[in-house]
Protein backbone atom coordinates (compact mmCIF):
# COMPACT_ATOMS: atom_id res chain seq x y z
CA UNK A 1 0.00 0.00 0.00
CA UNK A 2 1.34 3.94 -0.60
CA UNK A 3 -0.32 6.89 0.60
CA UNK A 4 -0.63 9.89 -1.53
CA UNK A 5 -1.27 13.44 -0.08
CA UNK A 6 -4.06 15.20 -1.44
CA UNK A 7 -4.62 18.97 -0.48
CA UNK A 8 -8.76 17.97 -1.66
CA UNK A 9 -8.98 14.93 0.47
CA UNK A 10 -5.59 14.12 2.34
CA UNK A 11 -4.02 10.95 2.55
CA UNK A 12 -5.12 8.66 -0.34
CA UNK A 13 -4.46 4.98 0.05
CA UNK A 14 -3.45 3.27 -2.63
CA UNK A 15 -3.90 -0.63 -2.46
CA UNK A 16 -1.09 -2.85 -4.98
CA UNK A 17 -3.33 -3.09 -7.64
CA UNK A 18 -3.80 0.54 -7.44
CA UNK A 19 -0.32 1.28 -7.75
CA UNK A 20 -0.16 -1.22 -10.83
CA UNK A 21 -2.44 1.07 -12.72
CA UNK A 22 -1.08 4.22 -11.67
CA UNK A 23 2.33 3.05 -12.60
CA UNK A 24 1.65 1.95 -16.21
CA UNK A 25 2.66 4.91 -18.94
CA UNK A 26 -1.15 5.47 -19.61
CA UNK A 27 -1.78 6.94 -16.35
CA UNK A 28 1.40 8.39 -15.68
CA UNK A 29 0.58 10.64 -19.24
CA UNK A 30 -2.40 12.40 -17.18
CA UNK A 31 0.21 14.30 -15.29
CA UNK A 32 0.84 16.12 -18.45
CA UNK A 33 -2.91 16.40 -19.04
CA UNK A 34 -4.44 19.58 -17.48
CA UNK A 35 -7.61 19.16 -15.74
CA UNK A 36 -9.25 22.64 -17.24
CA UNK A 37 -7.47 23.04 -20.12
CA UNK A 38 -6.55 27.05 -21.13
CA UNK A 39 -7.81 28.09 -17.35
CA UNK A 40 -4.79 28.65 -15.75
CA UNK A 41 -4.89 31.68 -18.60
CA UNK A 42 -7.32 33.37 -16.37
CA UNK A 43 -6.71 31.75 -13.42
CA UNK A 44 -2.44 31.13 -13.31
CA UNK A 45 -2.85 28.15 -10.46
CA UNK A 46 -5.36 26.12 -12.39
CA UNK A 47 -2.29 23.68 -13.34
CA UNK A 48 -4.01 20.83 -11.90
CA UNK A 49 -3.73 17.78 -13.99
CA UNK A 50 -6.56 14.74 -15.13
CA UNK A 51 -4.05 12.54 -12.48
CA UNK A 52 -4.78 14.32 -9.76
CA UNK A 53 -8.46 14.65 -10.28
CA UNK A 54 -8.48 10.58 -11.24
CA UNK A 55 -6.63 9.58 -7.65
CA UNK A 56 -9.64 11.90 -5.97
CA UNK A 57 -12.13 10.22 -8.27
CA UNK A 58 -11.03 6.62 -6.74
CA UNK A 59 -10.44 7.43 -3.68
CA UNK A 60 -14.67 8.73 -3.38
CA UNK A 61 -15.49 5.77 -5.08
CA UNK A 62 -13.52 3.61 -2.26
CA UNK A 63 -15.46 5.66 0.04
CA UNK A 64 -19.16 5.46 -1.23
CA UNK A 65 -17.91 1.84 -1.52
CA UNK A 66 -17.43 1.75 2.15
CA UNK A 67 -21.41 2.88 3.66
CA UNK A 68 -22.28 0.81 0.34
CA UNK A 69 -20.10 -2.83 0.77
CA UNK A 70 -22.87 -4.48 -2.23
CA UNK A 71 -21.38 -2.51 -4.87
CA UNK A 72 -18.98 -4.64 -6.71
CA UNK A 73 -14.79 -3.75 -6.21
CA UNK A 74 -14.34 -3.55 -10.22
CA UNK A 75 -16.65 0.14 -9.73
CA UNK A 76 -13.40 1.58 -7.60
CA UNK A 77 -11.25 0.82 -9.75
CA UNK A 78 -13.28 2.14 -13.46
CA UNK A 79 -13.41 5.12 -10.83
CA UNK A 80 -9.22 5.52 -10.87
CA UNK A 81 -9.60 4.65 -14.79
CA UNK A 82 -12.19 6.82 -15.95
CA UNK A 83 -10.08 9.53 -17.30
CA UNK A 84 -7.00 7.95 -19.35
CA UNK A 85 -8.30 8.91 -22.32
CA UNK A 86 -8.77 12.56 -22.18
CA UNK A 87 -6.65 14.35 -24.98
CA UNK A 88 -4.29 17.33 -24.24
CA UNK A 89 -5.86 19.95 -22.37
CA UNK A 90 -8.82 17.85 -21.53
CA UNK A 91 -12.24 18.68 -23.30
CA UNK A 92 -10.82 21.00 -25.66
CA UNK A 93 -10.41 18.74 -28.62
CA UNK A 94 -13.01 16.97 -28.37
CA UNK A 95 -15.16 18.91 -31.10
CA UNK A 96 -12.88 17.50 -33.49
CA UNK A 97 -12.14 13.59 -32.16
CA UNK A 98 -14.64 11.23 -30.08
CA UNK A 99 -15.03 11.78 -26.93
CA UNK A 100 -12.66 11.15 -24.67
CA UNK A 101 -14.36 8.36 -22.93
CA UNK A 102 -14.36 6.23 -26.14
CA UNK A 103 -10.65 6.75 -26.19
CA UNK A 104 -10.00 5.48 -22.65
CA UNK A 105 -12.17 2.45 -23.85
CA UNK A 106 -9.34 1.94 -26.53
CA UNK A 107 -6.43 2.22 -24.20
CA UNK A 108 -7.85 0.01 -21.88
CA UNK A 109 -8.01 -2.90 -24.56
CA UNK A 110 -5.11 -1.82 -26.70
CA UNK A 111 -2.48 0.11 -24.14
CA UNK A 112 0.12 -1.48 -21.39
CA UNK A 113 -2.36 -0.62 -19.03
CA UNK A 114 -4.36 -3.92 -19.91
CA UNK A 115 -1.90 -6.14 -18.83
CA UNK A 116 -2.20 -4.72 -15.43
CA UNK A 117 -5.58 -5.32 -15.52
CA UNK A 118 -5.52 -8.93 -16.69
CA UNK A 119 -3.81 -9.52 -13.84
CA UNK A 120 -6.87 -9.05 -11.38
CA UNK A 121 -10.30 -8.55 -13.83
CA UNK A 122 -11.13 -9.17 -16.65
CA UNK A 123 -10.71 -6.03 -19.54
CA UNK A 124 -14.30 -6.05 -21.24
CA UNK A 125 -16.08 -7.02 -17.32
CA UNK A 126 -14.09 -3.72 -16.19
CA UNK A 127 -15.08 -1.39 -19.29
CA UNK A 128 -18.28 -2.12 -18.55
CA UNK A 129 -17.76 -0.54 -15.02
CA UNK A 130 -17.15 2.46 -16.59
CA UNK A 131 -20.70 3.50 -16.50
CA UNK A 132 -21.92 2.28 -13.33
CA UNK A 133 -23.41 4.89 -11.05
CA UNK A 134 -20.58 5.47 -8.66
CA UNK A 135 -18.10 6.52 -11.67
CA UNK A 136 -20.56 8.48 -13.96
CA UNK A 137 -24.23 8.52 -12.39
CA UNK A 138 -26.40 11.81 -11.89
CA UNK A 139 -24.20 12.26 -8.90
CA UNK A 140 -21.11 10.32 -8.52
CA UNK A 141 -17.31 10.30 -7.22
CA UNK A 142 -16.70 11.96 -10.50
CA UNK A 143 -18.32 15.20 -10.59
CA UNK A 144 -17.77 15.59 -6.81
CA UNK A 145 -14.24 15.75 -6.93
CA UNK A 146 -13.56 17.96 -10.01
CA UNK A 147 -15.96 20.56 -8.65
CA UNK A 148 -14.55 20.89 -5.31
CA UNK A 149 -10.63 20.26 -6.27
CA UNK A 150 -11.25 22.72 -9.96
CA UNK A 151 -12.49 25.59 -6.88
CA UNK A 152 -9.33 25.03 -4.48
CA UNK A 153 -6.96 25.22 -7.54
CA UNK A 154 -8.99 28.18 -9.26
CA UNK A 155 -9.75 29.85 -5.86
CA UNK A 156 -13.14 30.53 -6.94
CA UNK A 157 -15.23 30.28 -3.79
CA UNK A 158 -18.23 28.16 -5.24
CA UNK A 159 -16.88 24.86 -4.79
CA UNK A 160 -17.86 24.59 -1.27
CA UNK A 161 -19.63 21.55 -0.63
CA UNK A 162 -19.54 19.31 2.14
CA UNK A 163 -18.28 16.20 0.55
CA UNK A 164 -18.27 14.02 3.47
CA UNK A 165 -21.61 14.30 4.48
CA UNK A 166 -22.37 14.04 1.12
CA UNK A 167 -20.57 10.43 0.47
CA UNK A 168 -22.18 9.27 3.85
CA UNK A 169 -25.91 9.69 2.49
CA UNK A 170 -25.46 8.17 -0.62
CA UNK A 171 -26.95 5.02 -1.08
CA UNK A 172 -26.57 2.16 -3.58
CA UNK A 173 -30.08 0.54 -3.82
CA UNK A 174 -31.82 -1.20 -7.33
CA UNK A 175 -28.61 -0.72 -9.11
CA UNK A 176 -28.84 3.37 -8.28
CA UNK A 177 -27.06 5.66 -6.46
CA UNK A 178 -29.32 7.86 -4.82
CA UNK A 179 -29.33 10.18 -1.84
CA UNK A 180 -30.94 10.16 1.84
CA UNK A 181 -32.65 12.67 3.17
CA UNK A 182 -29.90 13.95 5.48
CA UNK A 183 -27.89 14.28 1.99
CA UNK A 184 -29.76 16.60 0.32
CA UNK A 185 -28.54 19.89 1.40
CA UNK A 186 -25.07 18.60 0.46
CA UNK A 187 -26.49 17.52 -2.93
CA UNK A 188 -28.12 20.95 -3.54
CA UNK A 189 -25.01 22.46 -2.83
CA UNK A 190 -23.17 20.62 -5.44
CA UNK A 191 -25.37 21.60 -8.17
CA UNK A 192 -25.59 25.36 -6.66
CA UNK A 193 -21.34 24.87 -7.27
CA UNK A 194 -21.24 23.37 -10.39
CA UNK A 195 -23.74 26.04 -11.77
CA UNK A 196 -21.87 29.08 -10.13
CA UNK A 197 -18.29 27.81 -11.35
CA UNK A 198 -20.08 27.58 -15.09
CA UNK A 199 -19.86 31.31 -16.00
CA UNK A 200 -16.70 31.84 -13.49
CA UNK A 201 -14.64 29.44 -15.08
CA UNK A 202 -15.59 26.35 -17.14
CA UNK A 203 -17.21 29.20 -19.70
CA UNK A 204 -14.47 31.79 -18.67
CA UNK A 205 -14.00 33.94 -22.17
CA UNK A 206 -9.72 33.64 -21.83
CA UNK A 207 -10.37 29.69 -21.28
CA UNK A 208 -12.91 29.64 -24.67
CA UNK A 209 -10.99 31.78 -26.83
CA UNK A 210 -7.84 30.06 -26.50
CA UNK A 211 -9.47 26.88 -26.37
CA UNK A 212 -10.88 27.59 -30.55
CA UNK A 213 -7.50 29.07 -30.93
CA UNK A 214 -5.77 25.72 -30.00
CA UNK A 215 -8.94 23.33 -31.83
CA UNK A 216 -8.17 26.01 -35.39
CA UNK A 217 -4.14 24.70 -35.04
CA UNK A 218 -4.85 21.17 -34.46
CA UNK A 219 -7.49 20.93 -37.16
CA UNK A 220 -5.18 22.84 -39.69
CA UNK A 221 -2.01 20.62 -38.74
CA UNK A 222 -4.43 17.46 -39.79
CA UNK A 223 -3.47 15.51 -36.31
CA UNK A 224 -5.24 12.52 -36.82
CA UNK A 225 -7.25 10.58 -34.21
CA UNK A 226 -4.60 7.72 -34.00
CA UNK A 227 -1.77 10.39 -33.27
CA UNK A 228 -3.42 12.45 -30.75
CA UNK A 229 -4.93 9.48 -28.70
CA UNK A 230 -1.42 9.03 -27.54
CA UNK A 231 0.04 12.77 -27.02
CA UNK A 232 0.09 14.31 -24.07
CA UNK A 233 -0.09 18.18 -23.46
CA UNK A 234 3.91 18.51 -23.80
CA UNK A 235 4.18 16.26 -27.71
CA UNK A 236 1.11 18.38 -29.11
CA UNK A 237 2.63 21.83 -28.62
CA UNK A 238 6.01 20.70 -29.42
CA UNK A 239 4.47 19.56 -32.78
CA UNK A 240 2.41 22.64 -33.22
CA UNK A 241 5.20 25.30 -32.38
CA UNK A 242 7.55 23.18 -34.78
CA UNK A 243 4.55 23.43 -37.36
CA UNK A 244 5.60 23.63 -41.61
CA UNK A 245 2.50 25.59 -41.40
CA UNK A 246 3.05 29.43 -40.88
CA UNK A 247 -0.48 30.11 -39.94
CA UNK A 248 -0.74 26.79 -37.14
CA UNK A 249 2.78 28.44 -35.77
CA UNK A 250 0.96 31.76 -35.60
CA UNK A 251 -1.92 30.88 -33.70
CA UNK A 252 0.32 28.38 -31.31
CA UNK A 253 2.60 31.84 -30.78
CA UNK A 254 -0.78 34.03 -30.24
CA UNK A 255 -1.64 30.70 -27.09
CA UNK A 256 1.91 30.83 -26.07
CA UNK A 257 2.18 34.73 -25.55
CA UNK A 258 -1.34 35.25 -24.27
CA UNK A 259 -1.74 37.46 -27.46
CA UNK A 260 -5.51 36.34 -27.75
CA UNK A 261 -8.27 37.00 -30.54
CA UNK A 262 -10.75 39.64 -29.23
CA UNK A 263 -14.32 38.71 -28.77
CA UNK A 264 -16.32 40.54 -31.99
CA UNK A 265 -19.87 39.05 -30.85
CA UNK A 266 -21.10 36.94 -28.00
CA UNK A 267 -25.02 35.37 -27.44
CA UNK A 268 -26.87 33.51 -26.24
CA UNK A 269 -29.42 33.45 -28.36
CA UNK A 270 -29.28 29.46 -30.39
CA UNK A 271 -28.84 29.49 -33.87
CA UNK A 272 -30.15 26.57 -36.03
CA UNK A 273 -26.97 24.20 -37.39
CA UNK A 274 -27.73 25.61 -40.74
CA UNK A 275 -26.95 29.09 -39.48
CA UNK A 276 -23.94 28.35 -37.52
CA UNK A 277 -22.21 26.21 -40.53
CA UNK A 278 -22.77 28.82 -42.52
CA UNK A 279 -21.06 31.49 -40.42
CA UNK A 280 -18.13 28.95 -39.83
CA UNK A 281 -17.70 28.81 -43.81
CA UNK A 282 -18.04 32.78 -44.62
CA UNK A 283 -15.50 33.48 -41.79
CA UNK A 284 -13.32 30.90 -43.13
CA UNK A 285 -13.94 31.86 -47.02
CA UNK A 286 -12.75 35.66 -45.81
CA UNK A 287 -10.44 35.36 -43.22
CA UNK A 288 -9.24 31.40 -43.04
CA UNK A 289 -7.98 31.04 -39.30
CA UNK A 290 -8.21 34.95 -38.20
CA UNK A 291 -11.87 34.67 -37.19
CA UNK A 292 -13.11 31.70 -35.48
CA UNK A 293 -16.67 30.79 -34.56
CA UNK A 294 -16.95 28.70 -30.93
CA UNK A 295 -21.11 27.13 -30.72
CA UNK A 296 -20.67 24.74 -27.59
CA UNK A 297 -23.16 22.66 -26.09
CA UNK A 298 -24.96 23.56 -23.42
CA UNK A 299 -24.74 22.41 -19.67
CA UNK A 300 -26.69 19.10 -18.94
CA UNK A 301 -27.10 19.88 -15.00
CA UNK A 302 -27.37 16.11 -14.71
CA UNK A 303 -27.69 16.33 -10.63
CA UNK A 304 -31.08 17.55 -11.16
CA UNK A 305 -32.11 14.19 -12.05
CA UNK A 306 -30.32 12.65 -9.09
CA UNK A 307 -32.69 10.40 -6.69
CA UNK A 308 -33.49 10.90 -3.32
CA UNK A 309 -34.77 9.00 -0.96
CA UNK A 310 -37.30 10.96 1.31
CA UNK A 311 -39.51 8.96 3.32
CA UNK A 312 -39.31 5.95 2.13
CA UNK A 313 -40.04 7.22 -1.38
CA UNK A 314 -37.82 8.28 -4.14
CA UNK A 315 -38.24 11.69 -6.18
CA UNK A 316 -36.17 13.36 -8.19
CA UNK A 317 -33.61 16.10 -6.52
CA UNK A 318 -35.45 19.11 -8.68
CA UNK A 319 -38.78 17.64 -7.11
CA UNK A 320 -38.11 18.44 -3.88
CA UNK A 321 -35.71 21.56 -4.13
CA UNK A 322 -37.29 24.65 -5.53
CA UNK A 323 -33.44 25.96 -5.60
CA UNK A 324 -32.71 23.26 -8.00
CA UNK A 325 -35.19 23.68 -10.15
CA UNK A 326 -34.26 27.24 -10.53
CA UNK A 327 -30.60 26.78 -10.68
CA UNK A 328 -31.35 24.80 -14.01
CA UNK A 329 -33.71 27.03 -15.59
CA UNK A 330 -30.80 29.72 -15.62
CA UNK A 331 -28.38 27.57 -17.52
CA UNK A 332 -29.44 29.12 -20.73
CA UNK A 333 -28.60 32.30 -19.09
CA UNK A 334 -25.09 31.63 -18.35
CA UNK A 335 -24.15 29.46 -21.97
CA UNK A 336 -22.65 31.67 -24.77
CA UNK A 337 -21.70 31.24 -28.09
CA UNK A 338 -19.11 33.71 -29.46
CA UNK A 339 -16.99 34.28 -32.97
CA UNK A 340 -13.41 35.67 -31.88
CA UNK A 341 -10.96 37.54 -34.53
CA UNK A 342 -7.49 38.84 -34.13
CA UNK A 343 -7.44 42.19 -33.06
CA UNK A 344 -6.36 43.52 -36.53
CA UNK A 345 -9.60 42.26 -38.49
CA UNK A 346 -12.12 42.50 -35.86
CA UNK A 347 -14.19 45.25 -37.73
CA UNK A 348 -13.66 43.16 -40.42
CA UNK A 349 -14.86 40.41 -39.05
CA UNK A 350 -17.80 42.58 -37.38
CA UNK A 351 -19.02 43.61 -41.12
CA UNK A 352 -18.75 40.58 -42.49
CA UNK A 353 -21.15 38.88 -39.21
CA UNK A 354 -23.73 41.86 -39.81
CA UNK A 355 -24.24 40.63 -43.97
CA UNK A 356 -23.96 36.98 -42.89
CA UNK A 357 -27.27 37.22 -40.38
CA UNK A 358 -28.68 39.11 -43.45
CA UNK A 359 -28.38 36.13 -45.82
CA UNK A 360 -29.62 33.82 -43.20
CA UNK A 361 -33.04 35.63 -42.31
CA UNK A 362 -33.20 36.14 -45.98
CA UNK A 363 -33.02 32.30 -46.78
């Protein structure tokens, strides 16, 4: 057994099949794997890495594991694995390759890692672990430890919840993970976090703009899918500032310097798919990489639909928490979609915006 220190949850215990995991090169290549990609832009001590976050993730599984002893040991474990496959700088790319947890399906049945797990479980039983309630659920060991450990490391002062009381009141009943009565303060509080950290940082416009920035490079370099599966944050920005392209180089020098595009228009406001294509291929057809459109998808607020358990009946969390309910009805408030430009062709890029929503209401 080792114990790591953890300034989220102190000493994590790590058991010897643990440390095989850990020790194996796919795991190890999270510590070059920032947990909030372009955040530390904004905030500088958001360096936090997916390795981290993944040791927290386990070690609340363990936990829920502990008030719950029925839920299988394989759950613990998908909890340390859940994350190998995030690309470099975590969700950023993954507009432009499958998601990430299709990719940590991959590594588990194609990397060195799977050798370490052949040793105690079988590969296909544990992928299919990988979605059980305690590693991604409405509310699980997940999403309680990157909220509270992306606050410490941002210093944003949302991310107060009170995990422990939290963990205690979950319980593991009909194959769900739901949460007693004396839990549901703690679970309001999580959502009331995650919502409040939303427009503070995960949608932070420094994070978002050099976030397309970094997409516009990777997509012009033509990384493919089997390259970047494999890079870590330190081989893709090597390649990029080593670029043959001049304008990938550019817009790698632009991340590097903090010499970001300027925000021309921001909305909320939804466009059709029609309408947003079409913007993406005027502003190309005009200006190639200089003005970049960024249409993400909204928040899912999945802890609304979290069960609890309140006498002797289960509802669902928004049911019985009028604070909930409201926290998700402002999520359209707080989601943006923007088009950026270098500071050089942002009227430009401004004109050219104005006769594009012509052409659309026209059509």
């Amino acid at each position: 057994m080792k114990l790591v220190h953890d300034p989220i949850h102190g000493y994590i215990e790590l058991d010897e099949f643990a440390i095989k995991i850990v020790d194996t090169p796919e795991f190890q290549r999270l510590r070059r794997i920032t947990q909030l990609g372009f955040a530390f832009l904004a905030y500088p001590s958001a360096r936090h890495t997916r390795f981290e976050h993944s040791l927290g993730t386990f070690h609340l599984a363990k936990e829920i594991r502990h008030y719950n002893p029925e839920i299988e040991e394989e759950a613990v474990y998908a909890a340390l694995l859940h994350d190998i496959g995030h690309y470099p700088f975590s969700h950023t790319l993954e507009g432009l390759f499958p998601r990430h947890e299709e990719n940590t399906v991959w590594l588990i049945k194609h990397g060195e890692i799977r050798d370490a797990i052949e040793e105690n479980y079988s590969v296909s039983k544990l992928i299919k672990f990988l979605k059980h309630p305690v590693v991604s659920g409405d509310i699980d060991s997940d999403r309680m430890d990157y909220l509270v450990r992306d606050a410490y490391y941002t210093g944003a002062a949302y991310g107060v919840v009170d995990l422990e009381r939290l963990v205690r009141n979950l319980i593991f009943t009909k194959g769900m993970l739901v949460v007693g009565a004396k839990g549901i303060m703690a679970a309001q509080n999580l959502l009331l976090a995650r919502a409040m950290m939303y427009p503070t940082v995960y949608f932070h416009h420094t994070a978002k703009i050099a976030e397309v920035m970094l997409r516009k490079a990777v997509e012009l370099e033509g990384i493919s899918t089997e390259e970047i599966r494999l890079m870590d944050e330190v081989d893709l920005v090597s390649r990029l500032r080593n670029s043959e392209k001049p304008e990938v180089r550019e817009l790698m020098k632009a991340i590097d310097n903090r010499k970001l595009y300027k925000r021309v228009l921001c909305s909320n406001s939804e466009l059709s798919p029609e309408t947003v294509e079409y913007i993406k291929r005027a502003l190309e057809e005009e200006f190639a990489h200089l003005a970049l459109i960024d249409y993400p998808p909204k928040p899912k607020y999945e802890e609304r639909n979290a069960f609890v358990l309140v006498d002797g009946e289960l509802k669902r969390l928004s049911e019985v928490s009028p604070l909930v309910k409201s926290l998700v009805e402002l999520k359209n408030v707080y989601w943006r979609w923007c088009v950026y430009a270098r500071k050089d062709v942002k009227e430009d890029v401004e004109g050219a915006l104005k006769k594009a929503f012509v052409i659309c209401r026209s059509s």
